[in-house]
Protein backbone atom coordinates (compact mmCIF):
# COMPACT_ATOMS: atom_id res chain seq x y z
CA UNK A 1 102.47 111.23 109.64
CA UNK A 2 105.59 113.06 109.63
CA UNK A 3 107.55 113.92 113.18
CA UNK A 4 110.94 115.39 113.26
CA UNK A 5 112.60 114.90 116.53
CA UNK A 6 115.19 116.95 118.43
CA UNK A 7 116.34 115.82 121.43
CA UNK A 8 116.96 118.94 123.40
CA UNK A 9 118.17 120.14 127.67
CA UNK A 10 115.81 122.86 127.06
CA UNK A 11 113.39 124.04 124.81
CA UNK A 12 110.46 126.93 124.41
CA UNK A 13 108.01 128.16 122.02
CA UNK A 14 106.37 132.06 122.17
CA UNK A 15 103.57 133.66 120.31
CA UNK A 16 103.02 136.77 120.17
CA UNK A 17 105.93 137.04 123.10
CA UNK A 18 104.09 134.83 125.35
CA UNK A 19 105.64 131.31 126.14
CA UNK A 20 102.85 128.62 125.52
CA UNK A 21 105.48 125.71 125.92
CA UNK A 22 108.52 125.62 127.82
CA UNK A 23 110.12 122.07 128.91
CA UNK A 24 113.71 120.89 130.16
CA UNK A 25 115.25 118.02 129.36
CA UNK A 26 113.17 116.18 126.56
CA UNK A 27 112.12 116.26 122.27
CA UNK A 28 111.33 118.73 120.38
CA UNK A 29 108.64 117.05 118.49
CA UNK A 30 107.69 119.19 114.58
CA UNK A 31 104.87 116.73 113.80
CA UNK A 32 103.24 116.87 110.38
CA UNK A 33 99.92 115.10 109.24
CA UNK A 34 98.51 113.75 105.69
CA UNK A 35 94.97 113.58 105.42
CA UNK A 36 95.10 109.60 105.51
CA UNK A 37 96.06 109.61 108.52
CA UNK A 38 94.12 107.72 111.15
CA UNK A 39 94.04 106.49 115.03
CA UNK A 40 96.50 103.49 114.42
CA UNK A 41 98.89 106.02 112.97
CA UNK A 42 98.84 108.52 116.13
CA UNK A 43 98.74 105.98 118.64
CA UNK A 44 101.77 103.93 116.86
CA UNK A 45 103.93 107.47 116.34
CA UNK A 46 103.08 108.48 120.08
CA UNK A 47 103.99 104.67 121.39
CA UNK A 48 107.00 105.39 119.18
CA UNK A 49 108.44 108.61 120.48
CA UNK A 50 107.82 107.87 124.17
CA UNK A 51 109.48 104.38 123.74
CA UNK A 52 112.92 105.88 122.52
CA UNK A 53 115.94 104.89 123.76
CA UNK A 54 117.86 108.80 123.24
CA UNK A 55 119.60 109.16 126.37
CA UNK A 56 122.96 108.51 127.90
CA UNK A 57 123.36 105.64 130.61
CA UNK A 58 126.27 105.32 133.39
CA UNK A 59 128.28 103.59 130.42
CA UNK A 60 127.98 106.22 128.09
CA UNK A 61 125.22 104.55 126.13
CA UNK A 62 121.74 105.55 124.00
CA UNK A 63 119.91 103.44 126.47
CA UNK A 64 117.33 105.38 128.58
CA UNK A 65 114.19 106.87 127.78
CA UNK A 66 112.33 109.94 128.29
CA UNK A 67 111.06 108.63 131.61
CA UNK A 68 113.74 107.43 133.31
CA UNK A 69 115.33 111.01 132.62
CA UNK A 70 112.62 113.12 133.88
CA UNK A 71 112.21 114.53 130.35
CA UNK A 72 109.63 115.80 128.77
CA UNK A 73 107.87 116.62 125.08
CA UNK A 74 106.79 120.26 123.41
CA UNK A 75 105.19 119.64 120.37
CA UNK A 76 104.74 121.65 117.35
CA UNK A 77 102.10 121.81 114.34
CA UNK A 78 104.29 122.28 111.70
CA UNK A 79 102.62 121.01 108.10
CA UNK A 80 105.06 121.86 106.13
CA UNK A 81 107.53 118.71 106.58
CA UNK A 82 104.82 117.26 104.12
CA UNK A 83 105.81 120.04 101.47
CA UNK A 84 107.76 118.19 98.13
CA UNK A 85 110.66 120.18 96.78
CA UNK A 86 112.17 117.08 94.48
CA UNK A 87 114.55 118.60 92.02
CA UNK A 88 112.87 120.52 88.81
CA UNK A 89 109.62 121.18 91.37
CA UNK A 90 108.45 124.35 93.38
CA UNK A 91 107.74 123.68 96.78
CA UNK A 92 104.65 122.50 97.18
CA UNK A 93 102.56 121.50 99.89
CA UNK A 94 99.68 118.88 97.98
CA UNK A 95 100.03 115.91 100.57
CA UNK A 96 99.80 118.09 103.47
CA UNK A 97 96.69 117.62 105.65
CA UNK A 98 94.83 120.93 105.13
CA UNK A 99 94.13 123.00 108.49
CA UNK A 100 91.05 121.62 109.54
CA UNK A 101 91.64 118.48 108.62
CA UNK A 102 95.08 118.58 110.57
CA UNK A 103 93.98 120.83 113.69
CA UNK A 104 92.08 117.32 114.96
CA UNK A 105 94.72 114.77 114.10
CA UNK A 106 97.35 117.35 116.10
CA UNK A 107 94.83 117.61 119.53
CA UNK A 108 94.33 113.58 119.20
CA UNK A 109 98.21 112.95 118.37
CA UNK A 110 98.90 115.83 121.78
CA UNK A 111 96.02 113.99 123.69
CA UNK A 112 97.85 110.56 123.17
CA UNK A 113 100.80 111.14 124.53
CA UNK A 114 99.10 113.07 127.35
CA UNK A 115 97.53 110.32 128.42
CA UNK A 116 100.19 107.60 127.61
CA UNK A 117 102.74 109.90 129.17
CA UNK A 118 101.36 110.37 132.30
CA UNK A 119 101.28 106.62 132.98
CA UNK A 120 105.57 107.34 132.73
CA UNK A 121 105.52 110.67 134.21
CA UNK A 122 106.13 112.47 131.02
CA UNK A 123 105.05 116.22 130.54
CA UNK A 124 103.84 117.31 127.36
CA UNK A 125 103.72 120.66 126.53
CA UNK A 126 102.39 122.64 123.01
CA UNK A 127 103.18 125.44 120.50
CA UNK A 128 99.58 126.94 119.33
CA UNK A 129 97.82 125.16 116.01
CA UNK A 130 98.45 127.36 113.11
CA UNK A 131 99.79 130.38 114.73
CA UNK A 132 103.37 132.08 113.87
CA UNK A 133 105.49 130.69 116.48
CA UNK A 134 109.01 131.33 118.23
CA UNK A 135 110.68 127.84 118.76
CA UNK A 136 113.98 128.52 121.20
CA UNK A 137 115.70 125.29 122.05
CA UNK A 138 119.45 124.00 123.16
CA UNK A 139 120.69 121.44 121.16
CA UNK A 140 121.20 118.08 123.45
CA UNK A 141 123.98 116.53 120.95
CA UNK A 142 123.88 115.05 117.73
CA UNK A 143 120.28 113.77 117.94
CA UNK A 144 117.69 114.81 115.34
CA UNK A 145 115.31 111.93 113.98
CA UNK A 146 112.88 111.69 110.98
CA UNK A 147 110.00 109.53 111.74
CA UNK A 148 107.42 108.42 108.67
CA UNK A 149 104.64 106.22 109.05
């Protein structure tokens, strides 16, 4: 699994026009899956990105979490950060998780942080699986994060 993380102070994502995710303070999450991937990968990358430490304390420190800032997550299907583009190579998109084999590990990935983020009092919000989507968000400073497991 594959997540690229933007910490944003606002963020949104349309199809067809119509908002289907819209969240304040929080991540951006663009989360890719491979085909191996299984329950102790989810539930490790969602312990992960709800544990991070992205946000500015009273001494001007990365120190607080999504929680204690009210924030929240909208998370995005987005298979493509599994495409390979090493030099001398098309683009190619092999080690992706094909749609239906990625359209479950997305809803159990979403559904995981759901439920572990309601325990903190962290929204999560959604794009749509596999549909052309607007993504509008404002840059929170300099933090964007690759993730692998």
């Amino acid at each position: 699994m594959r997540v690229v993380l933007q910490r944003v102070s606002r963020a949104a994502v349309r199809v067809d026009g119509n908002v289907t995710g819209q969240i304040g303070v929080g991540f951006v999450i663009l989360a890719g899956f491979a085909p191996t991937d299984n329950e102790e990968t989810l539930s490790w990358m969602a312990e992960k990105l709800l544990s991070l430490r992205l946000f500015r304390d009273a001494e001007d420190k990365m120190n607080r979490s999504l929680d204690e800032v009210g924030g929240a997550v909208l998370v995005v299907s987005q298979f493509t950060l599994y495409g390979d583009a090493r030099k001398g190579r098309r683009p190619s998109f092999i080690d992706a998780a094909p749609p239906e084999v990625a359209r479950p590990l997305y809803e159990r990935f979403v559904g995981l942080l759901r439920k572990r983020g309601a325990g903190r009092g962290t929204r999560v919000e959604t794009g749509e699986f596999g549909a052309m989507m607007d993504v509008e968000l404002v840059n929170d400073g300099p933090v964007t994060l690759l993730l692998e497991r």
